[in-house]
N, C-alpha and C. Protein backbone atom coordinates (compact mmCIF):
# COMPACT_ATOMS: atom_id res chain seq x y z
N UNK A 1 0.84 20.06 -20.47
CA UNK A 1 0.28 18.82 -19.97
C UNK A 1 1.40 17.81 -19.78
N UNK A 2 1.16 17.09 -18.35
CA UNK A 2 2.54 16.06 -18.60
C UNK A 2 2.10 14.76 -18.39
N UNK A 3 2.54 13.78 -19.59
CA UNK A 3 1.78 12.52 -19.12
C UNK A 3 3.12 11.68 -18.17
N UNK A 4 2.14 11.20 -17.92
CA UNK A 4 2.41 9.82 -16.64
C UNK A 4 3.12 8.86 -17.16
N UNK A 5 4.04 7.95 -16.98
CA UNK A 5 4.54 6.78 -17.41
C UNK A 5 3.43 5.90 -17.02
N UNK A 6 3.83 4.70 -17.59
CA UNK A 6 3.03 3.52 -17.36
C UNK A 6 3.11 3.10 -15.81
N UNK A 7 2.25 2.60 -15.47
CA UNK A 7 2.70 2.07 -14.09
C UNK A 7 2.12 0.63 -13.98
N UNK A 8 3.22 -0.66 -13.70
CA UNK A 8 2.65 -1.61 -13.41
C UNK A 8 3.06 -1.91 -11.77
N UNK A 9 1.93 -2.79 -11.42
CA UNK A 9 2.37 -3.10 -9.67
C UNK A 9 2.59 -4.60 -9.56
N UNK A 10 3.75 -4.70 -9.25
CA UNK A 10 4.13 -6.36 -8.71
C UNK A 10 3.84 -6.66 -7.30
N UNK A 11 3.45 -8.22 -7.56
CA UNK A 11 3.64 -8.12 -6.50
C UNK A 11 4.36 -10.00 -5.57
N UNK A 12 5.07 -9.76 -4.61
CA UNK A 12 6.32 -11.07 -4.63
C UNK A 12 5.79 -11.47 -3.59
N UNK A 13 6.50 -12.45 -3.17
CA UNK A 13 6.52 -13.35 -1.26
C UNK A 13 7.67 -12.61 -0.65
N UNK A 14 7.94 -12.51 1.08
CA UNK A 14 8.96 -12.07 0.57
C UNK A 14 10.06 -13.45 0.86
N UNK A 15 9.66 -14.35 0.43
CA UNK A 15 10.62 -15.13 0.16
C UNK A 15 11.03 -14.79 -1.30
N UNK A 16 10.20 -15.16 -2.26
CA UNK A 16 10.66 -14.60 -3.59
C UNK A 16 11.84 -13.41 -3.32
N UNK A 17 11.13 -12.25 -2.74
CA UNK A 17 11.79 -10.68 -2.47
C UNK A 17 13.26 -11.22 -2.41
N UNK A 18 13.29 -12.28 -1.45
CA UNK A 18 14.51 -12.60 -0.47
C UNK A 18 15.49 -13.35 -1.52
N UNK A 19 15.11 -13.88 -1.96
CA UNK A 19 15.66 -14.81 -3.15
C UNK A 19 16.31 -14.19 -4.65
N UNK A 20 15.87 -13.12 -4.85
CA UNK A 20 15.85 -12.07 -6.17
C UNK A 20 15.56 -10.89 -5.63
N UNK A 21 16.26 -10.20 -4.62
CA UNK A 21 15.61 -8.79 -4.79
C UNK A 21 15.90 -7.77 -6.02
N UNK A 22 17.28 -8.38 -6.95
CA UNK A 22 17.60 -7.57 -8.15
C UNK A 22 16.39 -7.64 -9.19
N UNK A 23 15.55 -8.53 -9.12
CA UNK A 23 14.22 -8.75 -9.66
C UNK A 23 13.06 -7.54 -9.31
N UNK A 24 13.32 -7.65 -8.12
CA UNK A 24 12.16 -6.66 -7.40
C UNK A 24 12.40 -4.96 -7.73
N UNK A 25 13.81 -4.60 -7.40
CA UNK A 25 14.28 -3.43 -7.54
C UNK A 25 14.16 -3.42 -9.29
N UNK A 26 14.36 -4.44 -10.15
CA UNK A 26 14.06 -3.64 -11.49
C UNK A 26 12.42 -3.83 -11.55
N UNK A 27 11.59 -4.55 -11.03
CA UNK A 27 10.59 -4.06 -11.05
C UNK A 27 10.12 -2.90 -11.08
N UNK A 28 10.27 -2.04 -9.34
CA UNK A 28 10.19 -1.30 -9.06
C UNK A 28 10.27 0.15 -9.83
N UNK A 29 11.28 -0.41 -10.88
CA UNK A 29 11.74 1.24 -11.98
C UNK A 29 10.07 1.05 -12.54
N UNK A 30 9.03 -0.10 -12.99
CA UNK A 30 7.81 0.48 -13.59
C UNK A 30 6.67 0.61 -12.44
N UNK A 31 6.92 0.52 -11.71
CA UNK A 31 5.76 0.46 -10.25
C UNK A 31 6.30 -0.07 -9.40
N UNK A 32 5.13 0.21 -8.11
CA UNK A 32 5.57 -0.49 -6.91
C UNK A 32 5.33 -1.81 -6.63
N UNK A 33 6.18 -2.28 -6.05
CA UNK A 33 6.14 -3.57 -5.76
C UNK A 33 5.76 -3.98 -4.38
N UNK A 34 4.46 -5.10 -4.60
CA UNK A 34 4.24 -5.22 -2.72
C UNK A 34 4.98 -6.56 -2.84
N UNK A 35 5.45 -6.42 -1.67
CA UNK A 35 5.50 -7.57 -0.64
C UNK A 35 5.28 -8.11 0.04
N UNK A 36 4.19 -9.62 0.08
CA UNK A 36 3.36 -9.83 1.26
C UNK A 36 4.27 -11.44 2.12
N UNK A 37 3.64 -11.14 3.31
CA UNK A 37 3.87 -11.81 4.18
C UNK A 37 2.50 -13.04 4.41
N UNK A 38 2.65 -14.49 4.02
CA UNK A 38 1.63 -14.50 4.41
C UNK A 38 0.44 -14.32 3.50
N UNK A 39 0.67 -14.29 1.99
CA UNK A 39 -0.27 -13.73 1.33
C UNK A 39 -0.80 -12.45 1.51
N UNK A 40 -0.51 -11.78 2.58
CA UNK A 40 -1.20 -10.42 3.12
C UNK A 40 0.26 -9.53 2.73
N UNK A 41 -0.64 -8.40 1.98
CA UNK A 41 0.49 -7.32 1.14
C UNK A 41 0.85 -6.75 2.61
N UNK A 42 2.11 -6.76 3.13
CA UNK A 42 2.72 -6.58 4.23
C UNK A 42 4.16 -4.82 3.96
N UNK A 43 4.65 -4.98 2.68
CA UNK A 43 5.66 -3.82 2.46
C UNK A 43 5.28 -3.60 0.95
N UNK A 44 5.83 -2.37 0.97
CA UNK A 44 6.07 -2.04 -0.62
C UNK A 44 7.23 -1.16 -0.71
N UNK A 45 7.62 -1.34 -2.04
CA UNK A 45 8.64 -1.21 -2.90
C UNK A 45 8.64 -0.24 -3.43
N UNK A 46 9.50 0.77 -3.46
CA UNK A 46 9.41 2.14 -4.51
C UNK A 46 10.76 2.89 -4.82
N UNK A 47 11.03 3.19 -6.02
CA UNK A 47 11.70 3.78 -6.08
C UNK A 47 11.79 5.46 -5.64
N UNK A 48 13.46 6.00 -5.43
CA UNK A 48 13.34 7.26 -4.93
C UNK A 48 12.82 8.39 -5.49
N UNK A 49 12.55 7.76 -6.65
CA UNK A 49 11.90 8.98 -7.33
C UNK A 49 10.26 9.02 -7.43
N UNK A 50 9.59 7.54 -7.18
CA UNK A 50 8.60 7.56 -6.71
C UNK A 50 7.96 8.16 -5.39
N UNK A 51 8.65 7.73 -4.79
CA UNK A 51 8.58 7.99 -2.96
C UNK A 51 8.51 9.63 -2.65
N UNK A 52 9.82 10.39 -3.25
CA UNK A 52 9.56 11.56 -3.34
C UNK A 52 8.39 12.47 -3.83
N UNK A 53 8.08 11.20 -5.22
CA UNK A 53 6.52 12.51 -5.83
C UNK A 53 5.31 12.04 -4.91
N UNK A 54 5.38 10.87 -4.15
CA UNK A 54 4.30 10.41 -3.31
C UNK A 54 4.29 11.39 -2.25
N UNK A 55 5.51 11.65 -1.57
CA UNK A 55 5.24 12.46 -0.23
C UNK A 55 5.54 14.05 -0.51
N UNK A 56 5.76 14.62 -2.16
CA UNK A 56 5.96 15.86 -2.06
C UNK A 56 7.19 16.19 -1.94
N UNK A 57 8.17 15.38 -1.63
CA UNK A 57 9.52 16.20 -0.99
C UNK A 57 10.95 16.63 -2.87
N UNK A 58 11.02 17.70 -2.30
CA UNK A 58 11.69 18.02 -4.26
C UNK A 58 13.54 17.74 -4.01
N UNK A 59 13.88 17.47 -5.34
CA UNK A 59 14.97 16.75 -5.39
C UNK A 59 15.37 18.67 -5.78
N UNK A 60 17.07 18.23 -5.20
CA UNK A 60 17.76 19.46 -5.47
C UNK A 60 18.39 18.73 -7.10
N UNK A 61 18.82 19.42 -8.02
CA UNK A 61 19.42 19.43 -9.16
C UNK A 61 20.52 17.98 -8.75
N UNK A 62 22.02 18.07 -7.63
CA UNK A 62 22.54 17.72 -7.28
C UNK A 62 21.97 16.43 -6.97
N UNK A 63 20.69 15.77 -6.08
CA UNK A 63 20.12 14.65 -5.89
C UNK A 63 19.79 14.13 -6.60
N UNK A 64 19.29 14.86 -7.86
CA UNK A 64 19.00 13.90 -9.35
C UNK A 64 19.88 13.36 -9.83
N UNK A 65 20.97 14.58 -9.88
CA UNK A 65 21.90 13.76 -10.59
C UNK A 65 22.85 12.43 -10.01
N UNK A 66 23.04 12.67 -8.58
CA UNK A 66 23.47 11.48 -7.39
C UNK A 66 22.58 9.95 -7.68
N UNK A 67 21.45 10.31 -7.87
CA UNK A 67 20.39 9.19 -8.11
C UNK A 67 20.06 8.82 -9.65
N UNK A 68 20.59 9.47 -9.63
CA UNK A 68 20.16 8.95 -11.60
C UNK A 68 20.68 7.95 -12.19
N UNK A 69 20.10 7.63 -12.75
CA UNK A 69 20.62 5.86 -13.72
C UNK A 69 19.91 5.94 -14.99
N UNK A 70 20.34 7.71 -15.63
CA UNK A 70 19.65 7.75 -16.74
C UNK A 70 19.11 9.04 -16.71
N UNK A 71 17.85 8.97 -17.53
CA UNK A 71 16.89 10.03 -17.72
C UNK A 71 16.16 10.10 -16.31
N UNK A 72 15.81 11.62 -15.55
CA UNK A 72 14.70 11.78 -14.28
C UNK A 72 14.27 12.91 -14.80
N UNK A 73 13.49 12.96 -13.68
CA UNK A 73 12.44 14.20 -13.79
C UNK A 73 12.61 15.04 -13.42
N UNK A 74 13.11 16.56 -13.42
CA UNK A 74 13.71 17.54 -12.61
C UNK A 74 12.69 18.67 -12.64
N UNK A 75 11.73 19.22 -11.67
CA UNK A 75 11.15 20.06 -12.31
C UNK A 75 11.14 21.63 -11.10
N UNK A 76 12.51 21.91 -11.46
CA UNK A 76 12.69 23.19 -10.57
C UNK A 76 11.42 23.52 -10.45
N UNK A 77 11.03 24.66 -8.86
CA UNK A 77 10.14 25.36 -8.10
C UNK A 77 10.02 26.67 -9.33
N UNK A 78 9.34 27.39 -9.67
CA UNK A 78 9.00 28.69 -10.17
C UNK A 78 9.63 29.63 -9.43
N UNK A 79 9.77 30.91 -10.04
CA UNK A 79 10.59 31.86 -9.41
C UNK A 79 9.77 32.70 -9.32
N UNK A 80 9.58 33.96 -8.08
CA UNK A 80 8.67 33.82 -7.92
C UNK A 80 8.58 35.69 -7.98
N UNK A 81 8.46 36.58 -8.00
CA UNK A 81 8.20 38.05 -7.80
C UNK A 81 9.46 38.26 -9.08
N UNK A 82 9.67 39.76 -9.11
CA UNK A 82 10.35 40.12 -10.51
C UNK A 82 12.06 39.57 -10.80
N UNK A 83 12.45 39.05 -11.66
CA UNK A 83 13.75 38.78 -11.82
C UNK A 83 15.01 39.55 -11.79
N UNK A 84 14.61 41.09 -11.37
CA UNK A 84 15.63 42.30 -11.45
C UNK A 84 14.95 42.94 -10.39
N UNK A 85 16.01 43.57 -9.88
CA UNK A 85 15.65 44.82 -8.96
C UNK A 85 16.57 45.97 -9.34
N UNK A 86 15.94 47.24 -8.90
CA UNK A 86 16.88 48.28 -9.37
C UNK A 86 17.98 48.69 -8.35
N UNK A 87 19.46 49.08 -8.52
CA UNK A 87 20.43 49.26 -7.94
C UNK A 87 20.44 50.65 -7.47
N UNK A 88 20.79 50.78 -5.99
CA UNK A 88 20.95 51.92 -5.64
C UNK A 88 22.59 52.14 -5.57
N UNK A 89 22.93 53.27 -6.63
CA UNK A 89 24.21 53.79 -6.44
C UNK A 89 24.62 54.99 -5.71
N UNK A 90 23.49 55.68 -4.97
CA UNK A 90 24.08 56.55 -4.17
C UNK A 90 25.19 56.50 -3.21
């Protein structure tokens, strides 16, 4: 079973955004952050490791570690039919 981190959602102007985005981006490490225009939630904010589990796309070993600022989530693909095959020495 794997639990979930917490997730909180901010949310800025993007004048605020514009003014502090180092605010926004550490937001972002606990949720996404909208940004509205207008009062109307117009963008949002996510980190790459969010974005990736949102659309499915898997980090190679190498991308985690490129992106990391710490502890991530790495959860290699399964392997998939037998781990040996037999050698033909004829």
């Amino acid at each position: 079973m794997k639990l979930e981190k917490h997730v909180t959602i901010t949310t800025v102007s993007s004048r605020e955004f514009n003014q502090n985005t180092s605010r926004a981006k550490k937001a972002a490490r606990k949720g996404p952050v909208f940004i509205t225009d207008r009062g109307q939630p117009a963008h949002v904010l996510l980190t790459i490791e969010d974005y990736r589990k949102l659309t499915g796309e898997h980090m190679s070993l190498r991308q985690a570690l490129e992106h990391s600022e710490g502890d991530f989530a790495f959860e290699p693909e399964k392997l998939k039919g037998p781990l040996s095959r037999p050698v033909d020495l004829s």
